[in-house]
C-alpha atoms as a PDB file:
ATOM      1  CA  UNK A   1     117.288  87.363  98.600  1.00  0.00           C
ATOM      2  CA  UNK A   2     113.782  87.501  97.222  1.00  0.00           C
ATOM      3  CA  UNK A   3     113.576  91.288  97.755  1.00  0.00           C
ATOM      4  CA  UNK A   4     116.914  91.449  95.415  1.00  0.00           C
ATOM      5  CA  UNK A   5     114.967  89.066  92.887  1.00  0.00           C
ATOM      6  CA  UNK A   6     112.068  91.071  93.047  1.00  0.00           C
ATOM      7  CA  UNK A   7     113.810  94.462  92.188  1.00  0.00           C
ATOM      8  CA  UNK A   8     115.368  92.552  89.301  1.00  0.00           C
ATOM      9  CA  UNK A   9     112.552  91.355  87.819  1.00  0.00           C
ATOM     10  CA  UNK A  10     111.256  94.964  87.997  1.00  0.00           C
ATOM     11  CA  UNK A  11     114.386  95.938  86.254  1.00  0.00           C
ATOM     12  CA  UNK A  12     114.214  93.209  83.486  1.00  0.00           C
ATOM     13  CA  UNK A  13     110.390  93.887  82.876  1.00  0.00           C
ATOM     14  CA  UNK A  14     111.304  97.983  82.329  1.00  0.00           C
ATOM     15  CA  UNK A  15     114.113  97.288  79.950  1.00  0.00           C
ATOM     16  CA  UNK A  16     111.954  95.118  77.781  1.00  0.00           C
ATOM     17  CA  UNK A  17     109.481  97.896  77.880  1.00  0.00           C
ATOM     18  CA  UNK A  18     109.477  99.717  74.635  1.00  0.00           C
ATOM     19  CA  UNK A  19     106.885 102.466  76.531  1.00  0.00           C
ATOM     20  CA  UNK A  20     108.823 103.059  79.309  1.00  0.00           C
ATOM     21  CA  UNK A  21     112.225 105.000  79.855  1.00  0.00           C
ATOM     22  CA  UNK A  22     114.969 103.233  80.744  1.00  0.00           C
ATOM     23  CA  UNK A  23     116.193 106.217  82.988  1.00  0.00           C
ATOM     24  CA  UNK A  24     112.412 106.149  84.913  1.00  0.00           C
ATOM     25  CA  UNK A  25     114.133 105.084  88.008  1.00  0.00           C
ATOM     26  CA  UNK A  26     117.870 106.366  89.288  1.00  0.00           C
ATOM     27  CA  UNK A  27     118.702 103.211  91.215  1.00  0.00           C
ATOM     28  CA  UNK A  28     117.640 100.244  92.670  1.00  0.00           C
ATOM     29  CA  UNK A  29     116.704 102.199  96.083  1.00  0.00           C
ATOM     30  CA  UNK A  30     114.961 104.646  93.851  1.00  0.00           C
ATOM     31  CA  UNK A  31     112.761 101.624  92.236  1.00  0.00           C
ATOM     32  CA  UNK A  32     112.233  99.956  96.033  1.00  0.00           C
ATOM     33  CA  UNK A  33     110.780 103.046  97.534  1.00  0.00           C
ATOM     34  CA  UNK A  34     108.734 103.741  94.612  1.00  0.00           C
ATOM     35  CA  UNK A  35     107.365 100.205  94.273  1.00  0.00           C
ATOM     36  CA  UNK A  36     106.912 100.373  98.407  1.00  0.00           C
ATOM     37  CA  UNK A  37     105.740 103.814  98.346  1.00  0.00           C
ATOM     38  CA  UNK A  38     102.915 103.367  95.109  1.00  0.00           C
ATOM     39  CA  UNK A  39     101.790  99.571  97.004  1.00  0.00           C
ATOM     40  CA  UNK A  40     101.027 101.626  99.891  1.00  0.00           C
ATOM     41  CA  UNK A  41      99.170 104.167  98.869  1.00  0.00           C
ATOM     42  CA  UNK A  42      96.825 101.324  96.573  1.00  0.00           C
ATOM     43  CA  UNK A  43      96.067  99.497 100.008  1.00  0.00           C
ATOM     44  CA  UNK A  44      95.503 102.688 101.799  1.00  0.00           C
ATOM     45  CA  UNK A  45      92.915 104.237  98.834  1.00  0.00           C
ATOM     46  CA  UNK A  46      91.333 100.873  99.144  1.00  0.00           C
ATOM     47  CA  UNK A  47      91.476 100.696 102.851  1.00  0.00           C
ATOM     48  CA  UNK A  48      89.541 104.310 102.355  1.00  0.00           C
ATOM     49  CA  UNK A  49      86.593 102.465 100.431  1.00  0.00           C
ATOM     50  CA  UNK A  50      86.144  99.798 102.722  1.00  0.00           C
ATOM     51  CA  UNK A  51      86.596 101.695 106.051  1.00  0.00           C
ATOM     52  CA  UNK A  52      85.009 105.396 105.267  1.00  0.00           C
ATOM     53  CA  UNK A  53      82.587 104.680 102.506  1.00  0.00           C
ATOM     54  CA  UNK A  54      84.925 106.739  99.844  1.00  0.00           C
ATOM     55  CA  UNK A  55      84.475 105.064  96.178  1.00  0.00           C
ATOM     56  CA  UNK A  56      87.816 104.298  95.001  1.00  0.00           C
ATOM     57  CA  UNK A  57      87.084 106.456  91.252  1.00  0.00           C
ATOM     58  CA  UNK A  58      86.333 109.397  93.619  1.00  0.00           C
ATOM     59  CA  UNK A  59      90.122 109.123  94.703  1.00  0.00           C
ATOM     60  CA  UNK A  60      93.029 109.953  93.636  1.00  0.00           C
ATOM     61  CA  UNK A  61      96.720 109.322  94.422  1.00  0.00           C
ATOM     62  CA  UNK A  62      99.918 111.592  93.428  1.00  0.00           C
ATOM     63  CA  UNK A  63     103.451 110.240  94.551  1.00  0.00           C
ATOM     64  CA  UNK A  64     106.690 111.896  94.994  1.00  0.00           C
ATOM     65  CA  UNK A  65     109.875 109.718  95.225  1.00  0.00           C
ATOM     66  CA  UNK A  66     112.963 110.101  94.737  1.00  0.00           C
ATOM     67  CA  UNK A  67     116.357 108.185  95.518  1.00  0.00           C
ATOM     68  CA  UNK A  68     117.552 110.600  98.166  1.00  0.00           C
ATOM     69  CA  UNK A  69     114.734 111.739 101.209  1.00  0.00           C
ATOM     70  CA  UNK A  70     111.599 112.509  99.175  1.00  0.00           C
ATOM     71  CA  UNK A  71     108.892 109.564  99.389  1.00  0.00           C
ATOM     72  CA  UNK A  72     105.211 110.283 100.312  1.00  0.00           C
ATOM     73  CA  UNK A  73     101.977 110.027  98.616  1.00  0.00           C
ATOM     74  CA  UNK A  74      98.963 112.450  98.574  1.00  0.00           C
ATOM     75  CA  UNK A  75      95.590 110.769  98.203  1.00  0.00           C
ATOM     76  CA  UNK A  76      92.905 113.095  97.269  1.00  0.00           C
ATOM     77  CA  UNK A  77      89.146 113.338  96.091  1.00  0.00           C
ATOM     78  CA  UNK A  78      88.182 113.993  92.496  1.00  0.00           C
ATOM     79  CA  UNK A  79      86.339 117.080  92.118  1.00  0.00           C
ATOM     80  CA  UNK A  80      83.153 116.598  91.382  1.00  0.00           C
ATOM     81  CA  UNK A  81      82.806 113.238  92.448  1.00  0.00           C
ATOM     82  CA  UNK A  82      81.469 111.204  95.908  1.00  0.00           C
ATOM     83  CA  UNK A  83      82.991 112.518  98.748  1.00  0.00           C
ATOM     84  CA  UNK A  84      84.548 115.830 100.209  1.00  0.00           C
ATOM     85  CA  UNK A  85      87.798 117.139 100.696  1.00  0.00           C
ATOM     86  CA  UNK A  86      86.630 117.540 104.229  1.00  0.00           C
ATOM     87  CA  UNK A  87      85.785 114.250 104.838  1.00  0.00           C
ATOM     88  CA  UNK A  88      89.004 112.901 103.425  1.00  0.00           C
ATOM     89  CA  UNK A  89      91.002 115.364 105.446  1.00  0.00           C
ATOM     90  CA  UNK A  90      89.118 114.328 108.998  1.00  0.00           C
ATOM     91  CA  UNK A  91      90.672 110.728 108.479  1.00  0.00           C
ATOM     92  CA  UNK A  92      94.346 112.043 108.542  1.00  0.00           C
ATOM     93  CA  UNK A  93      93.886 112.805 112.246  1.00  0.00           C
ATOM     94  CA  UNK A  94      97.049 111.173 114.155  1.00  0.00           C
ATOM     95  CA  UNK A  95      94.726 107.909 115.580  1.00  0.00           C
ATOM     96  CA  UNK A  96      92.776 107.731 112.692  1.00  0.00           C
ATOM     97  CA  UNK A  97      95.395 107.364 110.023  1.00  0.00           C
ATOM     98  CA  UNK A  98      97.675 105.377 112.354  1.00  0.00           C
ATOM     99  CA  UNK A  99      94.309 102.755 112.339  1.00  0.00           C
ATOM    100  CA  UNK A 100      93.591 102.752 109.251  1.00  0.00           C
ATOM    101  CA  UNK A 101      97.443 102.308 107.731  1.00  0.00           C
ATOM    102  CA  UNK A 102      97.322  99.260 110.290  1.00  0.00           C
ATOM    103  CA  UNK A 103      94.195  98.138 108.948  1.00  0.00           C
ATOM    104  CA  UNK A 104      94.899  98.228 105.262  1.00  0.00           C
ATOM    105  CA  UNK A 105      98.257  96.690 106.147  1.00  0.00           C
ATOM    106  CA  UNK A 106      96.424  93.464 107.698  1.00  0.00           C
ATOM    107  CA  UNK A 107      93.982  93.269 105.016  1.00  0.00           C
ATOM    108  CA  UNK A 108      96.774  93.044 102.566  1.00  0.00           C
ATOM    109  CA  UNK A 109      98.465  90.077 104.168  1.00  0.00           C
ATOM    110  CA  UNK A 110      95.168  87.999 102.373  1.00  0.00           C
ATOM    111  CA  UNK A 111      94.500  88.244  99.177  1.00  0.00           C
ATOM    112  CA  UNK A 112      91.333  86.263  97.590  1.00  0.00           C
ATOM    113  CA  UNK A 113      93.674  85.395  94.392  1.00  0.00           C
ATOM    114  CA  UNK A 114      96.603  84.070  96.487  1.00  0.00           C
ATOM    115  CA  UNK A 115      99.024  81.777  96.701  1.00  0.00           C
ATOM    116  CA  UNK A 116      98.996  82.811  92.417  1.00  0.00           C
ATOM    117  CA  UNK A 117      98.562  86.079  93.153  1.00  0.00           C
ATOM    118  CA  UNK A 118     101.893  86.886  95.750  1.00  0.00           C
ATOM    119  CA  UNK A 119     104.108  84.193  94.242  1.00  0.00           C
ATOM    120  CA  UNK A 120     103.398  86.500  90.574  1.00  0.00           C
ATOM    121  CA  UNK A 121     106.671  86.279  88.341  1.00  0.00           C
ATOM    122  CA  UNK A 122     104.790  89.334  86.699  1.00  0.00           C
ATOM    123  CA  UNK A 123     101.230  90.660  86.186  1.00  0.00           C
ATOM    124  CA  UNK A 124      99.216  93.089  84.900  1.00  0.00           C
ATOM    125  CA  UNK A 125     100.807  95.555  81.801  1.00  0.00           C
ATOM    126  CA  UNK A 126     104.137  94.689  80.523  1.00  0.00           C
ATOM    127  CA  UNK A 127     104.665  92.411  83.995  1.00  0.00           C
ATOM    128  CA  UNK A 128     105.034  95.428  85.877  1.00  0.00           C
ATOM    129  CA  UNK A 129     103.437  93.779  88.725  1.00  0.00           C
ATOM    130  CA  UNK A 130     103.956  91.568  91.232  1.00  0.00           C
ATOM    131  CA  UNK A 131     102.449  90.574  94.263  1.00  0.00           C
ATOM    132  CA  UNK A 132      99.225  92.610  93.439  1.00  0.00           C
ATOM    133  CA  UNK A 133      95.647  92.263  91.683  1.00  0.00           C
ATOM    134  CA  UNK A 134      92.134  93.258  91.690  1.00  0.00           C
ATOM    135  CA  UNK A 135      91.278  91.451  94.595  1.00  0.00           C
ATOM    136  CA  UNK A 136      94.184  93.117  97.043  1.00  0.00           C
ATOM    137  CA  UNK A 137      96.083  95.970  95.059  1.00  0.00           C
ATOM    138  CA  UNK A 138      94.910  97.116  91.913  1.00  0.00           C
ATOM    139  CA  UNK A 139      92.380  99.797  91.472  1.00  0.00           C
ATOM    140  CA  UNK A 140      90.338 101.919  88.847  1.00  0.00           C
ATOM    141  CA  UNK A 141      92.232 103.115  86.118  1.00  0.00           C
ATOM    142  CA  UNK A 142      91.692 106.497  86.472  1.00  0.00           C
ATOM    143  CA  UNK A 143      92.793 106.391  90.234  1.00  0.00           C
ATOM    144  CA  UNK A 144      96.330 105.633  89.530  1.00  0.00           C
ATOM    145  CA  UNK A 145      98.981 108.048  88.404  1.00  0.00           C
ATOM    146  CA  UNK A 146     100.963 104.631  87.200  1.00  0.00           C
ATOM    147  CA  UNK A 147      98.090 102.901  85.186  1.00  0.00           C
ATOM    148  CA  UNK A 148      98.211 100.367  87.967  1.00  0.00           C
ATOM    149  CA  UNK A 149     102.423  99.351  87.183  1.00  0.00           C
ATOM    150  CA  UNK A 150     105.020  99.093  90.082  1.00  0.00           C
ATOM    151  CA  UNK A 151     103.315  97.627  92.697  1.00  0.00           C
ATOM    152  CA  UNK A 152     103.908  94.541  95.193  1.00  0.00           C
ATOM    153  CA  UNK A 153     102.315  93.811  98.127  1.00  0.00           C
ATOM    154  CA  UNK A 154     105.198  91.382  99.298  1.00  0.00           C
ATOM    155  CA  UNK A 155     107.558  94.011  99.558  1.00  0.00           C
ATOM    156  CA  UNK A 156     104.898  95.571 102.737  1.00  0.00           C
ATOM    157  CA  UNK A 157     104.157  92.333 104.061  1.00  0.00           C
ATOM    158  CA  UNK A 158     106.510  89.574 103.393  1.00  0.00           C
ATOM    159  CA  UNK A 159     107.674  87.863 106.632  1.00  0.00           C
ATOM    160  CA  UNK A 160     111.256  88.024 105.633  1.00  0.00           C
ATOM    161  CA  UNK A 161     112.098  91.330 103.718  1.00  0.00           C
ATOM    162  CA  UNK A 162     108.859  93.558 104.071  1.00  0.00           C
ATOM    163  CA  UNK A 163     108.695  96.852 105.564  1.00  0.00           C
ATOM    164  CA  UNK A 164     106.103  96.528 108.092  1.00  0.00           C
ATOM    165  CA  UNK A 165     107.075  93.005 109.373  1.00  0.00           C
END
């Protein structure tokens, strides 16, 4: 029931949007992955920082959802910046990814700013955030493809509804 009220509000927040397309998302499944998808790859770019030294301005993140079979994320280093495309690529071994993907997903069950910060109606531009802030999701600017919109760490970690639970 709160994942349902959480895809609305994401609904209701884009239609009031007069930046946004109303057509940005296909479905409701399209706007879940995406949301799910774009959290994930925030905790992982910050699980990067804190585990393997990378600065989260060096990195970059490019999604690719759709509403069908496509969802994935590609987190990558910003030329000329801290950091090598080598030493990003040695932490995508099998072990090493699976530890850190389990490590950014307990770090993101605490967040310094909740209970405010998970039980958000809306955050952040436009309220196109919900579960998610400086202290657990958000990062630089000019690391997101999304200027820091979509994202909701309830709908990884939430005891009832989240995808890791």
């Amino acid at each position: 029931e709160r994942f349902k009220k959480n895809i609305e509000r994401f609904k209701k927040r884009i239609s009031e949007s007069e930046i946004l397309p109303e057509n940005k998302f296909i479905n409701d499944i399209h706007l879940a992955k995406f949301v799910l998808i774009h959290t994930l790859s925030h905790i992982l770019i910050k699980e990067l920082e804190f585990l393997c030294g990378y600065a989260a301005t060096s990195l970059n993140e490019r999604l690719f959802v759709d509403s069908e079979n496509m969802q994935g994320v590609l987190i990558y280093t910003v030329a000329g910046s801290e950091g090598s495309y080598g030493g990003l690529t040695s932490q995508a071994a099998p072990l090493t990814i699976k530890k850190i993907i389990d490590s950014a997903i307990f770090r993101s069950q605490d967040c310094a700013s909740d209970p405010v910060c998970y039980h958000s109606d809306g955050q952040g531009i436009g309220g196109l955030n919900l579960a998610a802030c400086y202290s657990c999701a958000l990062l630089p600017e000019t690391s997101c493809e999304e200027f820091n919109s979509f994202l909701d760490r309830s709908m990884l970690i939430d005891k009832e509804f989240g995808f890791f639970t």
